[in-house]
PDB file of N, CA and C in Angstrom:
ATOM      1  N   UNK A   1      96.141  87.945  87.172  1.00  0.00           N
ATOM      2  CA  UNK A   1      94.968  87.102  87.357  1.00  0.00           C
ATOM      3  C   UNK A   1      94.764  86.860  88.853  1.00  0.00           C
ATOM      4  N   UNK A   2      93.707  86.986  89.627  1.00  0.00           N
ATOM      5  CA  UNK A   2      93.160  86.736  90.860  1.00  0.00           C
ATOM      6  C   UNK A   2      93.835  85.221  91.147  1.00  0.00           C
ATOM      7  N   UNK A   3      94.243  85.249  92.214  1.00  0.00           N
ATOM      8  CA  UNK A   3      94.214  84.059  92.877  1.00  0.00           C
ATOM      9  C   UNK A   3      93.028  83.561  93.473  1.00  0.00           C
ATOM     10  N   UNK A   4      92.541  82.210  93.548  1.00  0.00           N
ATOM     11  CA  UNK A   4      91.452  81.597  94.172  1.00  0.00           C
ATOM     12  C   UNK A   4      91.750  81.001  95.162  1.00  0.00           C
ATOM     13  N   UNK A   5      91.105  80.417  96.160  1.00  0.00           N
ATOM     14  CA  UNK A   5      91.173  79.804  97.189  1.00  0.00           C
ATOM     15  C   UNK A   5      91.868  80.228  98.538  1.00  0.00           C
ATOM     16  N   UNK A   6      92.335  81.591  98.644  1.00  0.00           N
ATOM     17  CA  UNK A   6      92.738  82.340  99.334  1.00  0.00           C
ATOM     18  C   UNK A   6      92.001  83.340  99.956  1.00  0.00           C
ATOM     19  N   UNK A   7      92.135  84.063 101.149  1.00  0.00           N
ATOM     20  CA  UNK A   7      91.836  85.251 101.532  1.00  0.00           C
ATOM     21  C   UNK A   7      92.335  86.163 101.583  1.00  0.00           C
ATOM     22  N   UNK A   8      92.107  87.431 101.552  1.00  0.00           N
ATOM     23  CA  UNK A   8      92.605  89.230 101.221  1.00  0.00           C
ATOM     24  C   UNK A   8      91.413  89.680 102.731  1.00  0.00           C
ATOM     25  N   UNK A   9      92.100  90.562 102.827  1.00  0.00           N
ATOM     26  CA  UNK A   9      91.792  91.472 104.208  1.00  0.00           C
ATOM     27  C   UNK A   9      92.547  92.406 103.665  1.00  0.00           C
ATOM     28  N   UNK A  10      90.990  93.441 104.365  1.00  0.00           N
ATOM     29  CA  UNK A  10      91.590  94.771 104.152  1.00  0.00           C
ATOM     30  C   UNK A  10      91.065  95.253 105.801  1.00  0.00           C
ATOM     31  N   UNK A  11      92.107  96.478 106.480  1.00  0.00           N
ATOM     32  CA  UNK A  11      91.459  96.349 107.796  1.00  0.00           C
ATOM     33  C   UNK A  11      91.646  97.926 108.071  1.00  0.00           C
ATOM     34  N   UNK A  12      91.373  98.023 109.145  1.00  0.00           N
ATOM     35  CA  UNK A  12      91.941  99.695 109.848  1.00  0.00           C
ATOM     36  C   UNK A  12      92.619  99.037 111.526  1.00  0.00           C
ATOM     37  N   UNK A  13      93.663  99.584 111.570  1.00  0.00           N
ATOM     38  CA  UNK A  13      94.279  99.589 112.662  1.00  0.00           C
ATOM     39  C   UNK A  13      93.591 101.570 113.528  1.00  0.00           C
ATOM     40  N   UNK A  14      93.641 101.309 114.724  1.00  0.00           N
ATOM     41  CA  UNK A  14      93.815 102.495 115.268  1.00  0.00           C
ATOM     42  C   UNK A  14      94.822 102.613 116.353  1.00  0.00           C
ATOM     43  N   UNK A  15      95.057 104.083 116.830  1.00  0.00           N
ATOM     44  CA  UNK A  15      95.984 104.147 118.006  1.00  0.00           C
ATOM     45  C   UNK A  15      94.949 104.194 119.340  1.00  0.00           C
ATOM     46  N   UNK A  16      93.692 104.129 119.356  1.00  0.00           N
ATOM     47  CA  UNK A  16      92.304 104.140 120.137  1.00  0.00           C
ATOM     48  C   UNK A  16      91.398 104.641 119.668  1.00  0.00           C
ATOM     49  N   UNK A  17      90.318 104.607 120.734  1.00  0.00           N
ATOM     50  CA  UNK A  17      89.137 104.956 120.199  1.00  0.00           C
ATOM     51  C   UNK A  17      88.658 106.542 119.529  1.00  0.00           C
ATOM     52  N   UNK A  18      88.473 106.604 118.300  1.00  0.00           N
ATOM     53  CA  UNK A  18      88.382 107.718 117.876  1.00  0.00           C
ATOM     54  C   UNK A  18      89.770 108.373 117.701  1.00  0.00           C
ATOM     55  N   UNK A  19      91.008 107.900 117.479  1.00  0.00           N
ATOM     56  CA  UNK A  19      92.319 107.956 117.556  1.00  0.00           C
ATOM     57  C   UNK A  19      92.905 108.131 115.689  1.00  0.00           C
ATOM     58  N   UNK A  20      94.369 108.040 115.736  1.00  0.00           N
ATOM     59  CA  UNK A  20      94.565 107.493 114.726  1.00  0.00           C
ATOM     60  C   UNK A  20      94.430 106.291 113.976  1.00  0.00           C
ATOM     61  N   UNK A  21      94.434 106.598 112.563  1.00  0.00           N
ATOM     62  CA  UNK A  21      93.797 105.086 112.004  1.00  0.00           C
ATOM     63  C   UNK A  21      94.858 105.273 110.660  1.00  0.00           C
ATOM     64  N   UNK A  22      94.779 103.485 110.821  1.00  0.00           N
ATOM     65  CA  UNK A  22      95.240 103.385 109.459  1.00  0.00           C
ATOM     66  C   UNK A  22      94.759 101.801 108.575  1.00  0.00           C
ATOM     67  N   UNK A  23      94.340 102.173 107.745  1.00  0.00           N
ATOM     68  CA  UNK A  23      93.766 101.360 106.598  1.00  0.00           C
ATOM     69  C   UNK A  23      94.996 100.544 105.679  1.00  0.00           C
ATOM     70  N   UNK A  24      94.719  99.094 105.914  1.00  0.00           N
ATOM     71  CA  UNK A  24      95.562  98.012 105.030  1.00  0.00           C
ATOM     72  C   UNK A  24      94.899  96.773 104.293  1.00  0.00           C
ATOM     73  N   UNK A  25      95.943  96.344 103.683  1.00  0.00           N
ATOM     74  CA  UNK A  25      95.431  95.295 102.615  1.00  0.00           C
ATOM     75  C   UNK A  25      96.545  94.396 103.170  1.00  0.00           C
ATOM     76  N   UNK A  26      95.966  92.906 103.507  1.00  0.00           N
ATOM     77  CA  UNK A  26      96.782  91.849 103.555  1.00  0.00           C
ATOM     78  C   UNK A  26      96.483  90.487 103.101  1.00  0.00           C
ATOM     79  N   UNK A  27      97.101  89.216 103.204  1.00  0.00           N
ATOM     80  CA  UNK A  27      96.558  87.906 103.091  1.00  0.00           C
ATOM     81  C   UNK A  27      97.004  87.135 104.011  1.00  0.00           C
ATOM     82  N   UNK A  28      97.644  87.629 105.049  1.00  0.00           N
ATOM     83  CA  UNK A  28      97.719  86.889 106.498  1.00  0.00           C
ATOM     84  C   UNK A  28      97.400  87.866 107.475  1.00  0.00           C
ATOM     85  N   UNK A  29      96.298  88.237 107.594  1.00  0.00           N
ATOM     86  CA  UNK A  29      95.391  89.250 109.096  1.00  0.00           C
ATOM     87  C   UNK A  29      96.082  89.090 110.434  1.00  0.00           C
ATOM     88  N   UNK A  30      96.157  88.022 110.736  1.00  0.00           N
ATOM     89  CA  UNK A  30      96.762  88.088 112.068  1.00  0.00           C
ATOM     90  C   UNK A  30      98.706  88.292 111.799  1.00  0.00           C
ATOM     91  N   UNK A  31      99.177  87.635 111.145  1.00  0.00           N
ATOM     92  CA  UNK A  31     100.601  88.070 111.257  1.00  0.00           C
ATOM     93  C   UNK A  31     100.884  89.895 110.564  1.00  0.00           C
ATOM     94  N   UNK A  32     100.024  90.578 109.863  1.00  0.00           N
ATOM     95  CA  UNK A  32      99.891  91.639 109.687  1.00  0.00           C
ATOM     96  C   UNK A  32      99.790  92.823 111.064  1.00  0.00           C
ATOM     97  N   UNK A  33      98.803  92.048 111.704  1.00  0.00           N
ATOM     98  CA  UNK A  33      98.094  93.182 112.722  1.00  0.00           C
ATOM     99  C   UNK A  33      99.429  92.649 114.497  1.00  0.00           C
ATOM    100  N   UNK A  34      99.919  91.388 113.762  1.00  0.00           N
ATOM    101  CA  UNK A  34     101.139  91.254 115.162  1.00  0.00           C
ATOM    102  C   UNK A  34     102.194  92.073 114.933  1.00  0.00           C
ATOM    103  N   UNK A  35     102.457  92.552 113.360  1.00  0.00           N
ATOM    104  CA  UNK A  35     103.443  93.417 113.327  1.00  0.00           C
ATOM    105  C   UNK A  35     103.100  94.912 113.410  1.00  0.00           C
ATOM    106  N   UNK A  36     102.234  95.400 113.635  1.00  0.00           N
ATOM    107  CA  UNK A  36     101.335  95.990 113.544  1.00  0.00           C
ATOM    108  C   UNK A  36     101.529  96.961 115.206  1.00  0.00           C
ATOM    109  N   UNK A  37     101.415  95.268 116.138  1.00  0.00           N
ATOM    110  CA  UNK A  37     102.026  95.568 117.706  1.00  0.00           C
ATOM    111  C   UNK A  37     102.922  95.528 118.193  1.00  0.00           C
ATOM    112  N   UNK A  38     103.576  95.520 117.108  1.00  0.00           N
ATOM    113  CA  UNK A  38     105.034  95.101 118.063  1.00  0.00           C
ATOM    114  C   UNK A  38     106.237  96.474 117.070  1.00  0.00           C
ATOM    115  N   UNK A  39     105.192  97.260 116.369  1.00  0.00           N
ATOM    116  CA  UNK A  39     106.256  98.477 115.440  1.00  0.00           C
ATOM    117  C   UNK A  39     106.959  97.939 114.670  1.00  0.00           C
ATOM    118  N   UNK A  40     106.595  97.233 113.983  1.00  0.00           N
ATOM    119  CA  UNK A  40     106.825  96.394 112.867  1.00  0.00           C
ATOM    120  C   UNK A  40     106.648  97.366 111.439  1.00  0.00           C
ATOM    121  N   UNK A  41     105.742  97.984 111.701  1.00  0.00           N
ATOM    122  CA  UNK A  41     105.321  98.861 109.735  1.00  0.00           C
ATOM    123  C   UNK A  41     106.310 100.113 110.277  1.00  0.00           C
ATOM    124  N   UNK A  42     106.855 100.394 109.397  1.00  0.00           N
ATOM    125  CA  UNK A  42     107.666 101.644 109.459  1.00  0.00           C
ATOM    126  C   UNK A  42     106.535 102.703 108.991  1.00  0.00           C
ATOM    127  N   UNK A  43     106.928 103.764 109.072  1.00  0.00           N
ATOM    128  CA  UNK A  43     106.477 105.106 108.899  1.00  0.00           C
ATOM    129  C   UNK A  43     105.204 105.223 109.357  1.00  0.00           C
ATOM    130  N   UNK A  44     104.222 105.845 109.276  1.00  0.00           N
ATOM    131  CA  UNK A  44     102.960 106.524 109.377  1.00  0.00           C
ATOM    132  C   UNK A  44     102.409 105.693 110.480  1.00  0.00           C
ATOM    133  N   UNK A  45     102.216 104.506 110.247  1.00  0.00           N
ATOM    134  CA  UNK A  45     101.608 103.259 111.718  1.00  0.00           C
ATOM    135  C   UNK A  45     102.167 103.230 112.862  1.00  0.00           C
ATOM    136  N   UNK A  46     103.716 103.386 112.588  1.00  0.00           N
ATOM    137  CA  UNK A  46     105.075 103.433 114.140  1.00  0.00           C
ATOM    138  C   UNK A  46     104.262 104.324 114.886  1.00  0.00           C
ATOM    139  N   UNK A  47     104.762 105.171 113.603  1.00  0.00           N
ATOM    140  CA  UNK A  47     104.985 106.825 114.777  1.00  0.00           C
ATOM    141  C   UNK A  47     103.518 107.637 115.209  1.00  0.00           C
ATOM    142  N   UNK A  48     102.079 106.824 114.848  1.00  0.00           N
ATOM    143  CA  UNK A  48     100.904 107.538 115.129  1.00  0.00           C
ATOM    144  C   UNK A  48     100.692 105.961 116.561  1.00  0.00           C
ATOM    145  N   UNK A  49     101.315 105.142 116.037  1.00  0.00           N
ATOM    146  CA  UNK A  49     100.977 104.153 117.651  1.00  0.00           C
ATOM    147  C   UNK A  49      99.840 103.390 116.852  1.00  0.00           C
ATOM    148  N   UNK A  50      99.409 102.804 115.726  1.00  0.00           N
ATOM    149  CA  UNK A  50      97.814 102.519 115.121  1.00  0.00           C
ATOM    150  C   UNK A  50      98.322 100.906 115.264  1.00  0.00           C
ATOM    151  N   UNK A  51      97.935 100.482 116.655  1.00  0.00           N
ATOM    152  CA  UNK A  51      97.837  98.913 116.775  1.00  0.00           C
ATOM    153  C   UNK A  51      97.095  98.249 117.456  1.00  0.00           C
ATOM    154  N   UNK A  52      95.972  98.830 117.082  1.00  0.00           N
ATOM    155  CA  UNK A  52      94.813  98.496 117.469  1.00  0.00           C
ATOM    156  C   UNK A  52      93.565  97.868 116.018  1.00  0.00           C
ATOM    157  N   UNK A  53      93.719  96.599 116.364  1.00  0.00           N
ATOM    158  CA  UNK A  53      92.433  96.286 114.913  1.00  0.00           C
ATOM    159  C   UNK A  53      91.147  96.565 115.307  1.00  0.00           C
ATOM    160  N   UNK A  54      90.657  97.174 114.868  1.00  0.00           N
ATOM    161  CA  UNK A  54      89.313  97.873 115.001  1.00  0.00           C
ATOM    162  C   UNK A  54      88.221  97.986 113.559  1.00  0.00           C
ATOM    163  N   UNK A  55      88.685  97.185 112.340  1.00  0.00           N
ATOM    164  CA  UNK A  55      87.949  96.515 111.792  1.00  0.00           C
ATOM    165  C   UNK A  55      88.369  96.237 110.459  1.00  0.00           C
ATOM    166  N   UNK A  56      87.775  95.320 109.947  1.00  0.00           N
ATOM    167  CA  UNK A  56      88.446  94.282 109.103  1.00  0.00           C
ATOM    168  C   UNK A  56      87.198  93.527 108.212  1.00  0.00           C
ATOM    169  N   UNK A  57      87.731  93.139 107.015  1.00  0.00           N
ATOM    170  CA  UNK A  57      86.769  92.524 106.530  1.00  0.00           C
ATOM    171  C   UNK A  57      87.747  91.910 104.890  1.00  0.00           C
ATOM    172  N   UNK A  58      87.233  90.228 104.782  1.00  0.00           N
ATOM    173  CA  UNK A  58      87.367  89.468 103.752  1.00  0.00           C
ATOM    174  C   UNK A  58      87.209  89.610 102.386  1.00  0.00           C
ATOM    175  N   UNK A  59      88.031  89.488 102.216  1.00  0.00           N
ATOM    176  CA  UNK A  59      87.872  89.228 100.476  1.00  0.00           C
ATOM    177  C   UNK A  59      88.075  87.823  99.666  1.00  0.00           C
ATOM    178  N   UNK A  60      87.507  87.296  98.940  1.00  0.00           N
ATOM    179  CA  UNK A  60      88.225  86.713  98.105  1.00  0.00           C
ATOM    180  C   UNK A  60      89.415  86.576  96.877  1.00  0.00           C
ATOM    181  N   UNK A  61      89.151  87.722  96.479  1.00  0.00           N
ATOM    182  CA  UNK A  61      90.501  88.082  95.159  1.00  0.00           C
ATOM    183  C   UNK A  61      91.183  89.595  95.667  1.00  0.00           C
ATOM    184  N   UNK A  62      92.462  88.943  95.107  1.00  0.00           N
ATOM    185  CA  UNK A  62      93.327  90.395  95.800  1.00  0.00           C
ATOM    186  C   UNK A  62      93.079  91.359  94.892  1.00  0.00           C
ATOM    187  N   UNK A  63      92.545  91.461  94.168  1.00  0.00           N
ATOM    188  CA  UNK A  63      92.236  92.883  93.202  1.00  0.00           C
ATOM    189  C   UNK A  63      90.787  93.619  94.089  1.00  0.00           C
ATOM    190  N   UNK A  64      89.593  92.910  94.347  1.00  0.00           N
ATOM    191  CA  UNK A  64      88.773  93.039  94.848  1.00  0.00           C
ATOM    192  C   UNK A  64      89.217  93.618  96.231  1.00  0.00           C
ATOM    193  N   UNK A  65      90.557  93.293  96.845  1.00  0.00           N
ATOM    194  CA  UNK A  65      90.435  94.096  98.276  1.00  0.00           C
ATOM    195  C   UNK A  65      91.408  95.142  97.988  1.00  0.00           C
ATOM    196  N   UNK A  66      92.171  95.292  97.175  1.00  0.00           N
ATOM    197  CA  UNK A  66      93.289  96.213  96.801  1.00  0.00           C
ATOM    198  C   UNK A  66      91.954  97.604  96.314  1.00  0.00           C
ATOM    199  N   UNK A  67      91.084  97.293  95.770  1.00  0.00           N
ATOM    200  CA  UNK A  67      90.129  98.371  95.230  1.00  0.00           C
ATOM    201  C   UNK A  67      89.781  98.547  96.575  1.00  0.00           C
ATOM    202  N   UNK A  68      88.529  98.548  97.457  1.00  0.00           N
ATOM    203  CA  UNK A  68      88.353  98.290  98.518  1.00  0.00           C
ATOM    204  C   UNK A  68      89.337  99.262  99.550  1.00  0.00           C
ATOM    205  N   UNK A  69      90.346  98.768  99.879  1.00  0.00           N
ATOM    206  CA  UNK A  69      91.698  99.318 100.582  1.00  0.00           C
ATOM    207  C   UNK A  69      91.439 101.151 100.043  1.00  0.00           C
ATOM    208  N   UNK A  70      92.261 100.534  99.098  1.00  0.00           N
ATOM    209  CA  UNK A  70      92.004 102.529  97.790  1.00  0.00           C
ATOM    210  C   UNK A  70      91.099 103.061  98.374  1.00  0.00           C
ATOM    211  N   UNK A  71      89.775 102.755  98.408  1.00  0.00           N
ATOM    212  CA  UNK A  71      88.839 103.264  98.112  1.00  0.00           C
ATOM    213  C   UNK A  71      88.531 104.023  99.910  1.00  0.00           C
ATOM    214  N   UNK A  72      88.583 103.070 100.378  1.00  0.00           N
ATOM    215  CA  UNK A  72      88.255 103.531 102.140  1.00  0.00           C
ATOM    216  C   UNK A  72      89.367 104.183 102.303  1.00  0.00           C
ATOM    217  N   UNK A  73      90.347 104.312 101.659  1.00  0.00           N
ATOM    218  CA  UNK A  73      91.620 105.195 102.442  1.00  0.00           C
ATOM    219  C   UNK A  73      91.308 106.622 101.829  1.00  0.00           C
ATOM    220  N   UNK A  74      90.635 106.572 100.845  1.00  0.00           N
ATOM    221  CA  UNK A  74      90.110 108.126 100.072  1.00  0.00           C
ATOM    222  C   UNK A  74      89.051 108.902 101.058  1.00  0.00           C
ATOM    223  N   UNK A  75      88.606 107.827 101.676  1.00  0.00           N
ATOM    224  CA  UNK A  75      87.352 108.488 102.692  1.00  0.00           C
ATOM    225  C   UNK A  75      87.748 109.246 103.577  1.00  0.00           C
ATOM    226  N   UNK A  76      86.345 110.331 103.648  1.00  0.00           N
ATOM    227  CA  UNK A  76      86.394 111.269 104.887  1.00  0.00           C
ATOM    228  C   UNK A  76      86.846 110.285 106.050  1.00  0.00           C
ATOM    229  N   UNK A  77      87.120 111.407 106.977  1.00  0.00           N
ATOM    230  CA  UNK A  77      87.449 110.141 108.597  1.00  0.00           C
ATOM    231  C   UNK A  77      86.374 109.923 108.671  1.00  0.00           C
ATOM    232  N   UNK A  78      85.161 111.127 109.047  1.00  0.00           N
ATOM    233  CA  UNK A  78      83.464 110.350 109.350  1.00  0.00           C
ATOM    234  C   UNK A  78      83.358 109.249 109.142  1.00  0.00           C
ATOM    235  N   UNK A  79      83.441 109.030 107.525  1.00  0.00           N
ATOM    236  CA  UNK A  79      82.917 108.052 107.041  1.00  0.00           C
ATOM    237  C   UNK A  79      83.926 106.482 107.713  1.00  0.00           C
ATOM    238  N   UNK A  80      84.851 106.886 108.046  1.00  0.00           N
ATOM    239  CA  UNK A  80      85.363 105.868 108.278  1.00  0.00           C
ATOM    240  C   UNK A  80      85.399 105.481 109.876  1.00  0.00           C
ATOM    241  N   UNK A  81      85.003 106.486 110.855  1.00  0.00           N
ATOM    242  CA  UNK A  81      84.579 106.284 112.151  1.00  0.00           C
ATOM    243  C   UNK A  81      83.010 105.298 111.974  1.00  0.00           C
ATOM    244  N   UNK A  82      82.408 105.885 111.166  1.00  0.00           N
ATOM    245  CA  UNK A  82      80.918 105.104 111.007  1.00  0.00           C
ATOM    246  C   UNK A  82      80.811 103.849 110.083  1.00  0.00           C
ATOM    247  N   UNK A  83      82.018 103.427 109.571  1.00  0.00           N
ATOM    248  CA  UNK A  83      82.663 102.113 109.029  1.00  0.00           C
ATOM    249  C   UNK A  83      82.414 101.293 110.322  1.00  0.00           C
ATOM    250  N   UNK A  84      83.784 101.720 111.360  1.00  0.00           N
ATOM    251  CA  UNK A  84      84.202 101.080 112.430  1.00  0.00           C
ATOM    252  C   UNK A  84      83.112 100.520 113.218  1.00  0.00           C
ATOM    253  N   UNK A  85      82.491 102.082 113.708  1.00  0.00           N
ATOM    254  CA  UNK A  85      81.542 102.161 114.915  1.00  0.00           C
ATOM    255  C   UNK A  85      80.098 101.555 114.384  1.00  0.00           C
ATOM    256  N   UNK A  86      79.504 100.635 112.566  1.00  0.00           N
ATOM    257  CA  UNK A  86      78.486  99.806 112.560  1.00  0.00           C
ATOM    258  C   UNK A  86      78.922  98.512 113.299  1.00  0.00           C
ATOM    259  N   UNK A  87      80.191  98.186 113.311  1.00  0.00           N
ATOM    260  CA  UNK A  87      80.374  97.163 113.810  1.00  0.00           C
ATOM    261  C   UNK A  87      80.933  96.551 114.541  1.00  0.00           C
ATOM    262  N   UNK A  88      81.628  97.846 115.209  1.00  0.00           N
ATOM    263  CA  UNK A  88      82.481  97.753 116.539  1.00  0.00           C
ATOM    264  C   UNK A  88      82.085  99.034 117.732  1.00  0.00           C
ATOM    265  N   UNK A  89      80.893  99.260 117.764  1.00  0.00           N
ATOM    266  CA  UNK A  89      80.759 100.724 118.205  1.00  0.00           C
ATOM    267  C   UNK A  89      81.642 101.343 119.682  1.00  0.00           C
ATOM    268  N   UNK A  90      82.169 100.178 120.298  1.00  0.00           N
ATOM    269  CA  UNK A  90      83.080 100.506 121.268  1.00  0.00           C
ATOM    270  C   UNK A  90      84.643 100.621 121.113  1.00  0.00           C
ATOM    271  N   UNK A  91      84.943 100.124 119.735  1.00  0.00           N
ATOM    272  CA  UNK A  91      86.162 100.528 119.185  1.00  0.00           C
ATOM    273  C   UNK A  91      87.080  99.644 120.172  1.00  0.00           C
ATOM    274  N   UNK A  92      86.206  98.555 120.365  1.00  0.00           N
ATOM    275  CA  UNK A  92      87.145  97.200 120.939  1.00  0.00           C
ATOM    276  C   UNK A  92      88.326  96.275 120.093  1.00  0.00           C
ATOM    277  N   UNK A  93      89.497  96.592 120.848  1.00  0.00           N
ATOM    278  CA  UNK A  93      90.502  95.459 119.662  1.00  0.00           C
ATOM    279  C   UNK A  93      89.954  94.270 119.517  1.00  0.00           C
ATOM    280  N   UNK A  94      89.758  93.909 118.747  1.00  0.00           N
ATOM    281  CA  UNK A  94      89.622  92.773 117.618  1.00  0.00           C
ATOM    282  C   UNK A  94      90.371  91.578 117.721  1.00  0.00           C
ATOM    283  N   UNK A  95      91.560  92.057 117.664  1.00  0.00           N
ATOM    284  CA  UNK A  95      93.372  91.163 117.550  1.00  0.00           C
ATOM    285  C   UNK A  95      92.506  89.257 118.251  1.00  0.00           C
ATOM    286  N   UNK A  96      92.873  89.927 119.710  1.00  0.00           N
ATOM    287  CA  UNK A  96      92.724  88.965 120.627  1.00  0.00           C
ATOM    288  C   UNK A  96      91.483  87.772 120.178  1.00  0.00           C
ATOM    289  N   UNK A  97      90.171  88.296 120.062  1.00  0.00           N
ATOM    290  CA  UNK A  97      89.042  86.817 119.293  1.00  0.00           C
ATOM    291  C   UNK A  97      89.723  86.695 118.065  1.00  0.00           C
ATOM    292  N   UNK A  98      90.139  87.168 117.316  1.00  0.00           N
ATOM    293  CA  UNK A  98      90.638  86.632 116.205  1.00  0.00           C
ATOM    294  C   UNK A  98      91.941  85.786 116.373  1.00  0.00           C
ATOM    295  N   UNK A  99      92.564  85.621 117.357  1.00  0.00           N
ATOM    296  CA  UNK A  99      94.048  84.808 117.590  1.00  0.00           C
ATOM    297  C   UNK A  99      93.558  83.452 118.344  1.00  0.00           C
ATOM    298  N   UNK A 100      92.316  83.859 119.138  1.00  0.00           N
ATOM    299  CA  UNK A 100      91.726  82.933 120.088  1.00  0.00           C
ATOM    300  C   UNK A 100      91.071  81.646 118.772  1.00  0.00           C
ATOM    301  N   UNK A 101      90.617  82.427 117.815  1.00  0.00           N
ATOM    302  CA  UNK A 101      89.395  81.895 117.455  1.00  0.00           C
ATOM    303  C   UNK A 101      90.328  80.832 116.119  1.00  0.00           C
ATOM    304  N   UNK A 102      91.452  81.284 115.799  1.00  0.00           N
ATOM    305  CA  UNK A 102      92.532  80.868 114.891  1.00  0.00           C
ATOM    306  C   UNK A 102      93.151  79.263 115.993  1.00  0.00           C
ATOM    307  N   UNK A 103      93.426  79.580 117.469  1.00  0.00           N
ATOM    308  CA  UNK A 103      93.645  78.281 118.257  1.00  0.00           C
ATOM    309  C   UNK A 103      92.555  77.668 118.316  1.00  0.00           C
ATOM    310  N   UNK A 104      91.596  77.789 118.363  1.00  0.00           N
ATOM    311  CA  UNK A 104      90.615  77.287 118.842  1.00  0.00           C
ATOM    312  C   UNK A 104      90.319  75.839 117.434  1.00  0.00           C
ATOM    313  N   UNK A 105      90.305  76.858 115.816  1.00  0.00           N
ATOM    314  CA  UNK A 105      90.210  75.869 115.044  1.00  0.00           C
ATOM    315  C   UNK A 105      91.572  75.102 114.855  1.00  0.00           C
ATOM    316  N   UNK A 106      92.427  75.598 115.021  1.00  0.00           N
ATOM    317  CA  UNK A 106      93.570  74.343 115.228  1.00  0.00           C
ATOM    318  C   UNK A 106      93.515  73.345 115.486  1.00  0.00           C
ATOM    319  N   UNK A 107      93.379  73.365 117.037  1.00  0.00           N
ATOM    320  CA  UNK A 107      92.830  72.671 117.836  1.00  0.00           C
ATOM    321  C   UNK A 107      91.877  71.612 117.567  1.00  0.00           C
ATOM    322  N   UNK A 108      91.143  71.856 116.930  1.00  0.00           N
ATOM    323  CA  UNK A 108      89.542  70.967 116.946  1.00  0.00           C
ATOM    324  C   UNK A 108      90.026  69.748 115.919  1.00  0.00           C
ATOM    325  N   UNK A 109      89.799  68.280 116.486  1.00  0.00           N
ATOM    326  CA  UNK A 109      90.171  67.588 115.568  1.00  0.00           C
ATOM    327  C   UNK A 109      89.965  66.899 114.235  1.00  0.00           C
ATOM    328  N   UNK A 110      90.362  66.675 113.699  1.00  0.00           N
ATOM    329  CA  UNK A 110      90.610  66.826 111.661  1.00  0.00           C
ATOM    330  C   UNK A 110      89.878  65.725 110.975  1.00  0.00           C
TER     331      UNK A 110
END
């Protein structure tokens, strides 16, 4: 049964622009994509260097991003360069506004 009130991310890491990529499913985005930099995922992510977030997107139920995940990892690369590049077309890491933007609501008072 879906969990509610949670978030699912599914993302692509790259090793740069137009580089290697690799496509994941998580429910903590930022502690995912820190292990991510620091050679944390064994196999296929280590050894291609893919620690770069270069795009990402929410879910609500983990079945809904687990399909999702599947589904973009079946894709041509094209299709998945023209994923990236609608909404990142400079293939800018991500990581950093998203860590900023995580202090920032901390921060703000309750």
């Amino acid at each position: 049964m879906p969990a509610t009130g949670h978030s699912y991310w599914v993302y692509i890491v790259a090793s740069g622009p137009c580089g290697w990529l690799y496509v994941g499913m998580t429910n903590d985005l930022i502690r995912r994509i820190d292990e991510h930099r620091h050679g944390q995922i064994d196999g296929y992510s280590r050894e291609r260097g893919t620690d770069r977030l270069v795009w990402y997107e929410r879910h609500r139920y983990v079945d809904q991003a687990i399909l999702r995940e599947k589904r973009i990892k079946r894709w041509q690369r094209a299709w998945k360069f023209a994923l990236i590049e609608a909404a990142n077309p400079h293939w800018t890491d991500l990581y950093p506004g998203l860590v900023a933007s995580r202090l920032s609501a901390s921060l703000r008072p309750g």
